[in-house]
C-alpha atoms as a PDB file:
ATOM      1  CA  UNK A   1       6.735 -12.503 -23.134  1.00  0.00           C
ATOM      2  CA  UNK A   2       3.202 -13.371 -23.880  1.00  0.00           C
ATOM      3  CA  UNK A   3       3.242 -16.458 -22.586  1.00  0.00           C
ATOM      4  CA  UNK A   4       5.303 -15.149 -19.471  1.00  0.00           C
ATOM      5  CA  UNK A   5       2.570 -12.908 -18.897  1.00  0.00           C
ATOM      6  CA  UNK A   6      -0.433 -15.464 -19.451  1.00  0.00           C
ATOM      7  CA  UNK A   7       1.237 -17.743 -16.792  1.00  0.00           C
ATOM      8  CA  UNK A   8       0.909 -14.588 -14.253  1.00  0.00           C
ATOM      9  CA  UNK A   9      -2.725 -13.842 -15.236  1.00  0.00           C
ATOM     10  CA  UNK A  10      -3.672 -17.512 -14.531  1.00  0.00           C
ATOM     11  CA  UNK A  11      -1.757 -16.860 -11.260  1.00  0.00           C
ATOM     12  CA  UNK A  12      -3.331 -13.595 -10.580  1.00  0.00           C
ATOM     13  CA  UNK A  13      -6.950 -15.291 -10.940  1.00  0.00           C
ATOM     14  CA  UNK A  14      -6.017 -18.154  -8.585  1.00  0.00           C
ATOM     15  CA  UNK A  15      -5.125 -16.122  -6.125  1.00  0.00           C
ATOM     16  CA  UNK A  16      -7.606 -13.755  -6.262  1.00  0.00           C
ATOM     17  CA  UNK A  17      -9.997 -17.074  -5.829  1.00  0.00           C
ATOM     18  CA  UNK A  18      -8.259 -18.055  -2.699  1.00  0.00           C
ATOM     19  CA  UNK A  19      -7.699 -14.655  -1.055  1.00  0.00           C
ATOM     20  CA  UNK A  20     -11.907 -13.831  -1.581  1.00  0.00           C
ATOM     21  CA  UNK A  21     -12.318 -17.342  -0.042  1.00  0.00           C
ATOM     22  CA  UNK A  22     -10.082 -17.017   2.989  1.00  0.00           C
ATOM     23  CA  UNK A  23     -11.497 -13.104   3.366  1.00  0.00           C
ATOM     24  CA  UNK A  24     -15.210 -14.050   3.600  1.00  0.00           C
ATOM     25  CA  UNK A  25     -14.645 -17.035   5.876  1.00  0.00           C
ATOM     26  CA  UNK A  26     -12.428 -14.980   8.309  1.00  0.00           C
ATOM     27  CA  UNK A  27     -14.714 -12.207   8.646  1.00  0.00           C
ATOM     28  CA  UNK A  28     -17.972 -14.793   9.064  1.00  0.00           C
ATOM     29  CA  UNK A  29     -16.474 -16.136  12.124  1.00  0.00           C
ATOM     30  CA  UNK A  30     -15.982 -12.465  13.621  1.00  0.00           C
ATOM     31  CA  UNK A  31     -18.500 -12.478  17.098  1.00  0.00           C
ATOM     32  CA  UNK A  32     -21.195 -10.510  16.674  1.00  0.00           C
ATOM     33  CA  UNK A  33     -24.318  -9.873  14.795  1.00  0.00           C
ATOM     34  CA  UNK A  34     -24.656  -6.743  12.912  1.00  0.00           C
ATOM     35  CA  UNK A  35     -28.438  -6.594  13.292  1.00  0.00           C
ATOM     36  CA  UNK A  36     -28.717  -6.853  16.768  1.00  0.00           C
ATOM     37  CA  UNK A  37     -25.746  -4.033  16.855  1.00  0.00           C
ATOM     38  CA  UNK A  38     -27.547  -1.690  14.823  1.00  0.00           C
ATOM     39  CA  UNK A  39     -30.802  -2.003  16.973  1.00  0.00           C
ATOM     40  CA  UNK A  40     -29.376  -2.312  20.085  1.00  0.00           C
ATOM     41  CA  UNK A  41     -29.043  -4.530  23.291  1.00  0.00           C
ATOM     42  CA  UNK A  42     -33.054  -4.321  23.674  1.00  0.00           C
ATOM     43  CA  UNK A  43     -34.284  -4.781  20.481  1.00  0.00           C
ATOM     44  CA  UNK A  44     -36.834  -7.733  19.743  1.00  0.00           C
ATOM     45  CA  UNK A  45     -35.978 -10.826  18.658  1.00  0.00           C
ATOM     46  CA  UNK A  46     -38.450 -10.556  16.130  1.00  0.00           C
ATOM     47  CA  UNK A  47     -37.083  -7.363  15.143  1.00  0.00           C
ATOM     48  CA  UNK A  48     -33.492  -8.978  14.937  1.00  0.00           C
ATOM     49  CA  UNK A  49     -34.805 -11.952  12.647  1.00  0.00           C
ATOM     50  CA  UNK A  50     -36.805  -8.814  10.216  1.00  0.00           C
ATOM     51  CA  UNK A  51     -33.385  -6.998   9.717  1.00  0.00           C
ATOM     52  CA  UNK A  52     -31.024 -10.314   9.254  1.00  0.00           C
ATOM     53  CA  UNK A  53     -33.782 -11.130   6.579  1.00  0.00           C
ATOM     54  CA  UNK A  54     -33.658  -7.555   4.714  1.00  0.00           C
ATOM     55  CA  UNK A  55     -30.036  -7.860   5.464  1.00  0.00           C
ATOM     56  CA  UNK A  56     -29.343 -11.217   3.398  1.00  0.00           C
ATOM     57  CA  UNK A  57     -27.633 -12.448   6.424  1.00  0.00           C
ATOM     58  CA  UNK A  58     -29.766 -15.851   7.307  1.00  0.00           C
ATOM     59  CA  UNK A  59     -28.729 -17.213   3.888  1.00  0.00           C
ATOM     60  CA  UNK A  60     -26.289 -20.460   3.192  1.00  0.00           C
ATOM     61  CA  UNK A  61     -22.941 -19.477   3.575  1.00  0.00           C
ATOM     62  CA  UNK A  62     -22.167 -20.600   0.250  1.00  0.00           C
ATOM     63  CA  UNK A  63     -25.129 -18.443  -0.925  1.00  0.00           C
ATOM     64  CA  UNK A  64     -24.005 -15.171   0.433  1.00  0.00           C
ATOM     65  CA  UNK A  65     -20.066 -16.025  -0.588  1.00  0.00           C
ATOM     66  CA  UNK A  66     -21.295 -16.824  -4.620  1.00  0.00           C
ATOM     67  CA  UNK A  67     -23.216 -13.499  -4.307  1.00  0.00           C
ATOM     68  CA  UNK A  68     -20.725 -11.452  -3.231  1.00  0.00           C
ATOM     69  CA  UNK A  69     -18.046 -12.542  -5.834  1.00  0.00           C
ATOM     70  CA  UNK A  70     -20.863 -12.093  -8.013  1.00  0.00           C
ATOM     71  CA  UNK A  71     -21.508  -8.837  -7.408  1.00  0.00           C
ATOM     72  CA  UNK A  72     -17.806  -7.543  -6.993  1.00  0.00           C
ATOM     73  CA  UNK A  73     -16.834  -9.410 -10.640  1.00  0.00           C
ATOM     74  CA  UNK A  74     -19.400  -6.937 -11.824  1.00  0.00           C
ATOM     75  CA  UNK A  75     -19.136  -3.753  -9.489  1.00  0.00           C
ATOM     76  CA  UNK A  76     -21.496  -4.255  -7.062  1.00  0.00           C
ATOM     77  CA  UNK A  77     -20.221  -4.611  -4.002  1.00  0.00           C
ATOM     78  CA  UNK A  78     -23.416  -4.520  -1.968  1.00  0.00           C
ATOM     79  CA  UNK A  79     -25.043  -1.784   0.507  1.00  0.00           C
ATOM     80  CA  UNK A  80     -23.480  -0.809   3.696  1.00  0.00           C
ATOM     81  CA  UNK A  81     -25.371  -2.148   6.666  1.00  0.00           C
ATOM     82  CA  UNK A  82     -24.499   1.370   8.721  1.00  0.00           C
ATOM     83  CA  UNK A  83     -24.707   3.900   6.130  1.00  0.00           C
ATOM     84  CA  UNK A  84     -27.769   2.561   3.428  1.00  0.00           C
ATOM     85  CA  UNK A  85     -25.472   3.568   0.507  1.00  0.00           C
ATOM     86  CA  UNK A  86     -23.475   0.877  -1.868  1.00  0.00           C
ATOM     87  CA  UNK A  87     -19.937   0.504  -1.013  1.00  0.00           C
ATOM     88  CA  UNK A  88     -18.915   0.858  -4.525  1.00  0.00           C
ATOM     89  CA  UNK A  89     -19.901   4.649  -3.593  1.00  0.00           C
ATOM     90  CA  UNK A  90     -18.079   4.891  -0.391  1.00  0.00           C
ATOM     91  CA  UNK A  91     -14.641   2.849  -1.814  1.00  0.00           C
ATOM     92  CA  UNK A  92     -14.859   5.383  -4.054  1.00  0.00           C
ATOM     93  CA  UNK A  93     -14.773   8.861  -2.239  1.00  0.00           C
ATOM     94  CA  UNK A  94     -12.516   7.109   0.017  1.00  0.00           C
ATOM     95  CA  UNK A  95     -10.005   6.001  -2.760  1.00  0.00           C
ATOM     96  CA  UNK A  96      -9.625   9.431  -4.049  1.00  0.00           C
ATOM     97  CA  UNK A  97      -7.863  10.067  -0.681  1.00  0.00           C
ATOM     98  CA  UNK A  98      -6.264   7.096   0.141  1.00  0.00           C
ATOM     99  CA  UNK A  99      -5.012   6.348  -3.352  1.00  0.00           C
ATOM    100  CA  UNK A 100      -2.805   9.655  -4.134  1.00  0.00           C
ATOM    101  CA  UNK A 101      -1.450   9.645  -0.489  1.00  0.00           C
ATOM    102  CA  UNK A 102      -0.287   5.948  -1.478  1.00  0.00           C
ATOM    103  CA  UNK A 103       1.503   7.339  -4.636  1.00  0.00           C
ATOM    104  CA  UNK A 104       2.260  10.571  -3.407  1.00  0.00           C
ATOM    105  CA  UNK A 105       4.257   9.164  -0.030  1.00  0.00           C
ATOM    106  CA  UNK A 106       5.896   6.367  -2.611  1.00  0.00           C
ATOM    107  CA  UNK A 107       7.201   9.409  -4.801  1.00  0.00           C
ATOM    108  CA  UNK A 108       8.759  11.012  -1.698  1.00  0.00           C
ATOM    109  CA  UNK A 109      10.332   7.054  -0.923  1.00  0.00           C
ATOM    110  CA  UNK A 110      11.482   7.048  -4.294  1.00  0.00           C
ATOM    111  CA  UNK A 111      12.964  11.021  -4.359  1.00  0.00           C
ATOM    112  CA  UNK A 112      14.821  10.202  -1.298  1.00  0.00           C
ATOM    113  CA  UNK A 113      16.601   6.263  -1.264  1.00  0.00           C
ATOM    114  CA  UNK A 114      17.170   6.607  -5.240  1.00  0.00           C
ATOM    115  CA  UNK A 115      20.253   9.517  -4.266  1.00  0.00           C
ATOM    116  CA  UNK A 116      21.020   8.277  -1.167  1.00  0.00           C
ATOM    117  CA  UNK A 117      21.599   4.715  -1.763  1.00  0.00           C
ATOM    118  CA  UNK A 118      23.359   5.587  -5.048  1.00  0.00           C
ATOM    119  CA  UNK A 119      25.757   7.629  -2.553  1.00  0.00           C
ATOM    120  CA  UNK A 120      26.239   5.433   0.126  1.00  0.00           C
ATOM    121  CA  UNK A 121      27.119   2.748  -2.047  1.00  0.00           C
ATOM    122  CA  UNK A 122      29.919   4.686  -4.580  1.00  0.00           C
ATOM    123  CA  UNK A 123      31.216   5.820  -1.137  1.00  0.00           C
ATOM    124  CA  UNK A 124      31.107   2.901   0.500  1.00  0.00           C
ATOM    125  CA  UNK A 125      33.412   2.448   3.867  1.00  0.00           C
ATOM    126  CA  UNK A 126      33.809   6.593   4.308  1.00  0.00           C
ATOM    127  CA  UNK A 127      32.210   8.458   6.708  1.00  0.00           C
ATOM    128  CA  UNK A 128      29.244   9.509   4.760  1.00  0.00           C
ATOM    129  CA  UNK A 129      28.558   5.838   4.027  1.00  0.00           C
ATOM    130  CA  UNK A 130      28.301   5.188   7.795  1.00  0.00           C
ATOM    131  CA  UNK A 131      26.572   8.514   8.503  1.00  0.00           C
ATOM    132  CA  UNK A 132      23.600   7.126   6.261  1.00  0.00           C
ATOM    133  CA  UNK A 133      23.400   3.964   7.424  1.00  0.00           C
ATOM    134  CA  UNK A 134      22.914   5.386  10.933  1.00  0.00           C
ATOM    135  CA  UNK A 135      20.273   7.772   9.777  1.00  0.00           C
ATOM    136  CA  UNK A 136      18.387   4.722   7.648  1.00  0.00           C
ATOM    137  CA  UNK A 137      18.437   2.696  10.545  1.00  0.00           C
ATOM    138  CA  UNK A 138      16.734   4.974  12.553  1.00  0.00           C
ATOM    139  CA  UNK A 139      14.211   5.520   9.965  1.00  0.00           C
ATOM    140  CA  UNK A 140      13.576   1.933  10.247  1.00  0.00           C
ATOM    141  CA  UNK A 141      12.756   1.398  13.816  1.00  0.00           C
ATOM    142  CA  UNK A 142      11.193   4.641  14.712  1.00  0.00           C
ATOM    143  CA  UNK A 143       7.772   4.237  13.983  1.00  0.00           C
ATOM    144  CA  UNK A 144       5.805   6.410  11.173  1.00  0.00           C
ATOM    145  CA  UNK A 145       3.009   7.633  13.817  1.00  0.00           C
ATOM    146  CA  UNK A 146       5.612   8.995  15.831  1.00  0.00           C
ATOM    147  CA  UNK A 147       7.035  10.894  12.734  1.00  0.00           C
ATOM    148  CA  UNK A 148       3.465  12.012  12.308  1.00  0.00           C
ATOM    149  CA  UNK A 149       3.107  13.335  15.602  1.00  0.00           C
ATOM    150  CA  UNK A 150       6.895  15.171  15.555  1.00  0.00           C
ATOM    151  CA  UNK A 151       5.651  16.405  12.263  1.00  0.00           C
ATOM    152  CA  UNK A 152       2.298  17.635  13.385  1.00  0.00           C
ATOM    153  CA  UNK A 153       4.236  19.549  16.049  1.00  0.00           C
ATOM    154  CA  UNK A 154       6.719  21.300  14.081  1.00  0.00           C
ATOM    155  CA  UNK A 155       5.253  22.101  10.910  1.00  0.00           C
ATOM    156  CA  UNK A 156       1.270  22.605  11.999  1.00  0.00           C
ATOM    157  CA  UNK A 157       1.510  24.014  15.417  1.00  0.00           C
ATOM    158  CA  UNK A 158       4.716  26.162  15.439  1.00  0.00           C
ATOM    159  CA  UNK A 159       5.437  27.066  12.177  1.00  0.00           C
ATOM    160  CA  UNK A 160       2.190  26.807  11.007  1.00  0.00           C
ATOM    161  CA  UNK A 161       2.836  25.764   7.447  1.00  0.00           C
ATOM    162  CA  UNK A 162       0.013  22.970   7.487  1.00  0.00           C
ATOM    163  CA  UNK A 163      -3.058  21.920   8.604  1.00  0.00           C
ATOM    164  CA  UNK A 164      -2.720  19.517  12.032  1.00  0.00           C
ATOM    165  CA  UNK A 165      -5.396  16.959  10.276  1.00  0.00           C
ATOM    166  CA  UNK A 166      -8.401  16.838   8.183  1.00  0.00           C
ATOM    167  CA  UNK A 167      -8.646  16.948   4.085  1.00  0.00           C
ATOM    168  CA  UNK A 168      -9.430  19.771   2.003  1.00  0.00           C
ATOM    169  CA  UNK A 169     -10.693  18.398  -0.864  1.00  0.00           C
ATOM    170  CA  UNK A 170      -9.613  18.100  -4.494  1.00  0.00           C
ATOM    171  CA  UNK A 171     -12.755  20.211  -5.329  1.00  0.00           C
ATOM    172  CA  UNK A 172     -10.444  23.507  -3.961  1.00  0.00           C
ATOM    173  CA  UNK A 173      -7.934  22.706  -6.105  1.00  0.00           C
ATOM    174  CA  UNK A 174      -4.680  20.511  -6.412  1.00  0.00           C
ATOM    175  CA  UNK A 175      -2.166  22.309  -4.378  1.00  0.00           C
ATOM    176  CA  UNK A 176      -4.666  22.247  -1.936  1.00  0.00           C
ATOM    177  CA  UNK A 177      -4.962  19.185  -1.930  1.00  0.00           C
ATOM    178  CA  UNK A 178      -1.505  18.301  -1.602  1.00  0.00           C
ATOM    179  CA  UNK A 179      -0.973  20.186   0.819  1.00  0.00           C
ATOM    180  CA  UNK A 180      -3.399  18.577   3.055  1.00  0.00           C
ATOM    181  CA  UNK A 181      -1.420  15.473   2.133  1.00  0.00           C
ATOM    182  CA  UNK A 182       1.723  16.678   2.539  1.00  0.00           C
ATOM    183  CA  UNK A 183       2.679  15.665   6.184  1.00  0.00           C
ATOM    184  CA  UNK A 184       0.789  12.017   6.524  1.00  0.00           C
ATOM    185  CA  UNK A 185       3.167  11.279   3.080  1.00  0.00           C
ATOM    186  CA  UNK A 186       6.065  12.348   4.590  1.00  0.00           C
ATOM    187  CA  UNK A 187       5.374  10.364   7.793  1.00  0.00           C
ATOM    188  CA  UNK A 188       4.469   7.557   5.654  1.00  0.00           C
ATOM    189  CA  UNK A 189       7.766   7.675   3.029  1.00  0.00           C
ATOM    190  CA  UNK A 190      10.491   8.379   5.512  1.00  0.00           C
ATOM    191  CA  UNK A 191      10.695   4.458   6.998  1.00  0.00           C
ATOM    192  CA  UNK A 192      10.018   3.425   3.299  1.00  0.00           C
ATOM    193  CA  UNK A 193      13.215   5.255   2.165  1.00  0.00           C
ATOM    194  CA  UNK A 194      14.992   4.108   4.544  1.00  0.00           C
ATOM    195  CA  UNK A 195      14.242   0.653   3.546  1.00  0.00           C
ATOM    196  CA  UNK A 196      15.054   1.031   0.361  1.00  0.00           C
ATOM    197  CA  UNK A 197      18.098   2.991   0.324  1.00  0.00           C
ATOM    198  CA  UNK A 198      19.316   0.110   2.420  1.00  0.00           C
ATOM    199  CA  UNK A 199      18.434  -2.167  -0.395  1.00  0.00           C
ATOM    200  CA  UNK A 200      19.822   0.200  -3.138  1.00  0.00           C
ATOM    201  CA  UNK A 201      22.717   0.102  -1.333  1.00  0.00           C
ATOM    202  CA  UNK A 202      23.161  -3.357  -1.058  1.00  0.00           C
ATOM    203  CA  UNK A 203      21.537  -4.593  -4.635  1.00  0.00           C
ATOM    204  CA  UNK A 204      24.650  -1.818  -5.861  1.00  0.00           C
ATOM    205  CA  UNK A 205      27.436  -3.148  -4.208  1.00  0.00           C
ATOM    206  CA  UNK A 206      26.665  -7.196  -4.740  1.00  0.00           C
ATOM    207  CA  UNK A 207      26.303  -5.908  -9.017  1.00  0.00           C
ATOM    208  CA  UNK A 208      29.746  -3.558  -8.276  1.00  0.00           C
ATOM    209  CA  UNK A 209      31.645  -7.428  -7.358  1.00  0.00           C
ATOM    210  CA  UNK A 210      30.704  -8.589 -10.775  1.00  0.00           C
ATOM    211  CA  UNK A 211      33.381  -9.731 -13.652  1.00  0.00           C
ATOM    212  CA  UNK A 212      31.627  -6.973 -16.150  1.00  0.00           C
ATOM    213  CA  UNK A 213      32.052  -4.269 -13.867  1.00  0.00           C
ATOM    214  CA  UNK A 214      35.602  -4.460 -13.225  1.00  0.00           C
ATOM    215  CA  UNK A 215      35.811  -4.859 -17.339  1.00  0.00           C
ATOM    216  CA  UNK A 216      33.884  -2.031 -17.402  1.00  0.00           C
ATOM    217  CA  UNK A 217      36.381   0.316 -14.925  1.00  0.00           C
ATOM    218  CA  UNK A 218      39.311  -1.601 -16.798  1.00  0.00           C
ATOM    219  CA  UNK A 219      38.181   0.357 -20.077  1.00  0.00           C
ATOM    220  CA  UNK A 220      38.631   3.599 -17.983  1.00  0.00           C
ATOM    221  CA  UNK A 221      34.945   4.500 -17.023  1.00  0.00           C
ATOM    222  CA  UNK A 222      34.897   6.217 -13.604  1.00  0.00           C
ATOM    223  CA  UNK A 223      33.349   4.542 -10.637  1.00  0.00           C
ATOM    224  CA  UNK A 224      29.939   6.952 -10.874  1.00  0.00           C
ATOM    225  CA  UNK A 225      29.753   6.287 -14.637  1.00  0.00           C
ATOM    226  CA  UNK A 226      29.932   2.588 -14.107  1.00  0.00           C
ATOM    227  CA  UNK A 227      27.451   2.704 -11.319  1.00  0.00           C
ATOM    228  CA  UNK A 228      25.247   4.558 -13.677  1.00  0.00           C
ATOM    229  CA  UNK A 229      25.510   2.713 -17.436  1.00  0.00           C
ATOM    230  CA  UNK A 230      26.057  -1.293 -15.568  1.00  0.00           C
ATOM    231  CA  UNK A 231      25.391  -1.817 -12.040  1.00  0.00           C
ATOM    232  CA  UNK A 232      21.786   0.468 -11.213  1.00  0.00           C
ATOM    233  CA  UNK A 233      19.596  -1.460 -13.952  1.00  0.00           C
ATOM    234  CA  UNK A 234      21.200  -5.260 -13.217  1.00  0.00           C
ATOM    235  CA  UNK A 235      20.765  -3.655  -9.081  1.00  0.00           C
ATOM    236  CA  UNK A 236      16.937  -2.244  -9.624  1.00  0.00           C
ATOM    237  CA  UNK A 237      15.545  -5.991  -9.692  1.00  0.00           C
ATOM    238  CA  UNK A 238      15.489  -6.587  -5.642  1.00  0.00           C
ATOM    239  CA  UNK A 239      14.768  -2.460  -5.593  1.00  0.00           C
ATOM    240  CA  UNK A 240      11.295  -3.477  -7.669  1.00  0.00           C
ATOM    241  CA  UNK A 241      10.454  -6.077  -5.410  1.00  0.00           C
ATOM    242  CA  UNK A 242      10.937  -3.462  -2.421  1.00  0.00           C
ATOM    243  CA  UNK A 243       8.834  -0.450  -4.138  1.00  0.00           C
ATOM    244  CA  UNK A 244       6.167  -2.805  -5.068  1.00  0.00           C
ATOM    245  CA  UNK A 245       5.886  -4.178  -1.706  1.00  0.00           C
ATOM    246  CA  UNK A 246       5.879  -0.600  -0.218  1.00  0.00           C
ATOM    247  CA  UNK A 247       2.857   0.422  -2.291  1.00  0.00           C
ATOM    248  CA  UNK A 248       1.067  -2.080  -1.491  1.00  0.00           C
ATOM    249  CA  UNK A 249       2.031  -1.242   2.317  1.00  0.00           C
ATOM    250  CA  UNK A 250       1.316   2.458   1.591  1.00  0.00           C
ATOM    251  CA  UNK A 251      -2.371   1.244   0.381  1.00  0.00           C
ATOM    252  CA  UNK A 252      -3.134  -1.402   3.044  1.00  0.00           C
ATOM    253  CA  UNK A 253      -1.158   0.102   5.670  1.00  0.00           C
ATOM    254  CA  UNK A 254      -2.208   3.721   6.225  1.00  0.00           C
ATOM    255  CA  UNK A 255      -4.971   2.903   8.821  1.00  0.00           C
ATOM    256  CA  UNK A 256      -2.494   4.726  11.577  1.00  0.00           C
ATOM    257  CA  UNK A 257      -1.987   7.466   9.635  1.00  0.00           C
ATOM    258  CA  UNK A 258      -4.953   8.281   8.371  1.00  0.00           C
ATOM    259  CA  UNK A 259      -6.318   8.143  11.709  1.00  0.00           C
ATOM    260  CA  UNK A 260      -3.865  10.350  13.230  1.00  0.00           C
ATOM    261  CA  UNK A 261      -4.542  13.105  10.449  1.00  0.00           C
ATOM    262  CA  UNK A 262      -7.829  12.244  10.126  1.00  0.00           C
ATOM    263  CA  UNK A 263      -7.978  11.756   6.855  1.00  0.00           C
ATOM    264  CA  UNK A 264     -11.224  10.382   4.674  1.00  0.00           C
ATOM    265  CA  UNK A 265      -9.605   7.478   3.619  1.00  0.00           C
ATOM    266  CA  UNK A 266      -9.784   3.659   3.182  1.00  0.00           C
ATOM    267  CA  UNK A 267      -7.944   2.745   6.453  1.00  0.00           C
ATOM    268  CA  UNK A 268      -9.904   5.077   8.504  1.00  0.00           C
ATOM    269  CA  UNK A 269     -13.138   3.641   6.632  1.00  0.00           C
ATOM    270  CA  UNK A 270     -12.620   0.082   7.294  1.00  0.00           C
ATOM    271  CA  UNK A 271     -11.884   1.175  10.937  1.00  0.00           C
ATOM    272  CA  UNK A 272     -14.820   2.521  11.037  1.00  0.00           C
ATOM    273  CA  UNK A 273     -17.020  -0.666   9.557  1.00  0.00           C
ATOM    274  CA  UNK A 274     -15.163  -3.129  12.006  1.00  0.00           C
ATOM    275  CA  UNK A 275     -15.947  -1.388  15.023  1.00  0.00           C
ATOM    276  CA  UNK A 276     -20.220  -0.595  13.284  1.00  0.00           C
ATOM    277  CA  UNK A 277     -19.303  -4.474  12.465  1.00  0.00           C
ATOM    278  CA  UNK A 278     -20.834  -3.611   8.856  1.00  0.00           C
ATOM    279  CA  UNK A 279     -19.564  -6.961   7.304  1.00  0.00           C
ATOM    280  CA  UNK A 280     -19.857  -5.782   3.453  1.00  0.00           C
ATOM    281  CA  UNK A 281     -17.801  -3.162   3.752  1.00  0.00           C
ATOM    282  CA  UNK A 282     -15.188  -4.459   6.067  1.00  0.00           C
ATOM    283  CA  UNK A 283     -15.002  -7.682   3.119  1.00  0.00           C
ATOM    284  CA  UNK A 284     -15.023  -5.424  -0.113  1.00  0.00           C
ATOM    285  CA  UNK A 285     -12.499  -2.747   1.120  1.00  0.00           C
ATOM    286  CA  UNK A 286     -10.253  -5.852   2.377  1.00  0.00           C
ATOM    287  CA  UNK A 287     -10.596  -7.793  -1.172  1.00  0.00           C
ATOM    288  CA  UNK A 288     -10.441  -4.366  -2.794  1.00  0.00           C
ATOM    289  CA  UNK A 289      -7.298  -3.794  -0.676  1.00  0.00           C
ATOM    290  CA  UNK A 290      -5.818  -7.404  -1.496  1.00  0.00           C
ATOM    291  CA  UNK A 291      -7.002  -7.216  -5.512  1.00  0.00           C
ATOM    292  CA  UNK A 292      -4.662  -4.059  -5.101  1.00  0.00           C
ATOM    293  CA  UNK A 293      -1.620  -6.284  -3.921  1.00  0.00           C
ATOM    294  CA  UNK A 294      -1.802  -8.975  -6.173  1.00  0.00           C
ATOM    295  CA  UNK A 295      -1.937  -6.173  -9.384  1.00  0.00           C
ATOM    296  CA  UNK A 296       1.302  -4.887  -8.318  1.00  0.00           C
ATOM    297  CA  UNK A 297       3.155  -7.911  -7.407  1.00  0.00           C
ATOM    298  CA  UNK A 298       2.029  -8.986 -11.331  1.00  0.00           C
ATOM    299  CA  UNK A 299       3.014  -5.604 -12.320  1.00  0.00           C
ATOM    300  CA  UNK A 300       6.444  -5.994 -10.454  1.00  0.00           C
ATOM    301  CA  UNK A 301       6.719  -9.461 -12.515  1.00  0.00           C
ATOM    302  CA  UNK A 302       5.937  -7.631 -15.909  1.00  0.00           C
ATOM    303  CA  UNK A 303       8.989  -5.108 -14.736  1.00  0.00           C
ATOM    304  CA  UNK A 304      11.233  -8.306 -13.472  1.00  0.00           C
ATOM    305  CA  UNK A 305      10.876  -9.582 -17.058  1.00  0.00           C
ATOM    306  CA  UNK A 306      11.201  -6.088 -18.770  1.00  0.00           C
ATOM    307  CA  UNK A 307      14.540  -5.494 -16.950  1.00  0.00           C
ATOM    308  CA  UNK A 308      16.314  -9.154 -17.227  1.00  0.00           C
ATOM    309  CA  UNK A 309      15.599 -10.931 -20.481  1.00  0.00           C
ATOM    310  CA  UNK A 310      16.205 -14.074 -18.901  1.00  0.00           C
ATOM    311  CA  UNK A 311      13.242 -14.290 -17.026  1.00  0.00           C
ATOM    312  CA  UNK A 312      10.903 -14.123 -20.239  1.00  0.00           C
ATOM    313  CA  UNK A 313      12.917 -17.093 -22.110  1.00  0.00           C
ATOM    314  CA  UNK A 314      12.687 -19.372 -18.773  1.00  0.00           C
ATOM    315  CA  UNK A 315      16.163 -19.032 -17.842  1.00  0.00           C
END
C-alpha cells in the first residue's frame, strides 16, 4: 500500500508540473493587455509601460512562470490586478461558498442514485426499472440551468420557501446558510444522480452475472441480501470513479450556476477576472481548481485500492 501510494504522489507532482505549465502558457497567449484595460482606450503609452512595470508583466516569460509556482508552492498567489488585494484572500472568501455547495450538491447526488440504482437494478426488467431509467435519462439531457430556473420559479417566487439568488452568509448561522444553498445544489445534483444511478445500476447488474453471486443465492440468501453483503462493494469501484469525477465537476463546473443564483463563489469569480482580464487570478483559481482535480482522482485511487486488494499487490 505504501508503495501503491508513493507511485500516485510521484504522479500527482508530475501532473501538477504539467497542468501549471500548460495553464500559464494558455492564459499568456489570451489578447489583451491588462494595463491598458485598466486605464483605458486613452491612456498614455507611457502610462501603459509604468503599470506593466509595477505590474511584473514586462518580465521573461520564464521569469514570471518560476515566480508564480514559487509563490503558489508557498501561498502566495500574487495581488489581483483589478481589486489590489492578494488572491490567496479572495480564493478564500470565495471557497467558503463554492466549496460546501460542491459537497453539499454531491451529498444530494449521493442521497438520491445510492436508492435508486440499488432499486432499479434488484428490479430489473419491471416497470419500475423502466420508469427510472426514463426519469434518469431526462435528468441527463436537460440541462442544470434550466433546473435552476424551474426551481427558482417554483420554490422562490410562488411558494416562497427560498431566496431567488444571492448568499446569506455563514456569519447568520448554518441553516441559513444552507438554505441559501439549497436550490443551486439541487440544480446542480439532480443530472449528477442521474448519472450515477445509471452507473449503480449497471456496475450492480454486470457483479449480479458473477459465479459467487449465484453461490451466494444457491446458499439461500435473498436477492436484496445478496445485492447488499456481495455485489454493492465489488459494484462501488466504477461508482468511485463517477463520484470523484462529479466533485470535481461540482467544483470546476458551477460557473452557470453560480451565476444564475448569484452566488459569491469561485466560478462567478473567475468570470469576473476573465472578462477585468486580471491574469493572476484567472491562473491561480484555474491551478487552484485543477490542484483540486488531481487530489481527488488520487483520493479515488487510495479508495480503488482500499476496496479491491488486488490493486495494492499489482494484480
Amino acid at each position: 500500500m505504501i508503495r501503491f501510494t508513493a507511485t500516485r504522489l510521484l504522479s500527482l507532482s508530475l501532473s501538477l508540473l504539467m497542468a501549471s505549465a500548460v495553464v500559464f502558457a494558455v492564459v499568456e497567449v489570451i489578447p489583451g493587455d491588462p494595463a491598458s484595460y485598466m486605464l483605458g482606450l486613452n491612456a498614455a503609452p507611457e502610462a501603459i509601460i509604468a503599470l506593466r512595470n509595477e505590474l511584473g508583466l514586462n518580465g521573461s516569460l520564464w521569469t514570471r512562470y518560476a515566480g508564480w509556482v514559487t509563490g503558489m508552492m508557498t501561498g502566495d498567489f500574487g495581488t489581483s490586478y483589478t481589486y489590489r488585494v492578494p488572491v490567496s484572500d479572495l480564493i478564500a472568501q470565495r471557497l467558503w461558498v463554492s466549496l460546501p455547495l460542491a459537497l453539499f450538491a454531491l451529498l444530494l447526488s449521493m442521497l438520491i442514485a445510492f436508492p435508486v440504482g440499488l432499486i432499479a437494478a434488484a428490479r430489473r426488467g419491471k416497470p419500475s426499472d423502466y420508469a427510472i431509467m426514463g426519469i434518469t435519462q431526462l435528468g441527463i439531457a436537460v440541462p442544470n440551468f434550466w433546473f435552476a430556473m424551474l426551481l427558482v420559479l417554483v420554490f422562490a417566487i410562488n411558494l416562497q420557501w427560498f431566496n431567488a439568488g444571492g448568499f446569506a452568509g455563514w456569519e447568520n448561522g448554518l441553516l441559513t446558510g444552507l438554505k441559501s444553498l439549497t436550490l443551486p445544489a439541487i440544480a446542480l445534483a439532480l443530472p449528477q444522480a442521474s448519472i450515477l444511478a445509471r452507473v449503480m445500476r449497471s456496475s450492480l447488474l454486470e457483479t449480479l452475472t458473477q459465479d459467487y453471486i449465484r453461490t451466494a443465492r444457491a446458499k439461500g440468501l435473498s436477492r436484496a441480501q445478496t445485492l447488499r453483503r456481495h455485489a454493492l462493494r465489488n459494484a462501488m469501484i466504477p461508482v468511485l470513479t463517477i463520484i470523484g469525477l462529479q466533485f470535481s465537476f461540482l467544483i470546476a463546473g458551477g460557473i452557470i450556476i453560480e451565476n444564475v443564483f448569484y452566488l459569491p463563489g469561485l466560478g462567478r469569480l473567475i468570470f469576473q477576472a476573465i472578462t477585468q482580464r486580471d491574469l493572476v487570478v484567472v491562473e491561480s483559481v484555474v491551478m487552484l481548481l485543477v490542484f483540486a482535480v488531481i487530489i481527488v482522482t488520487f483520493l479515488v485511487d487510495i479508495a480503488y485500492a482500499a476496496v479491491d486488494p488486488r490493486l495494492r499487490s499489482g494484480r
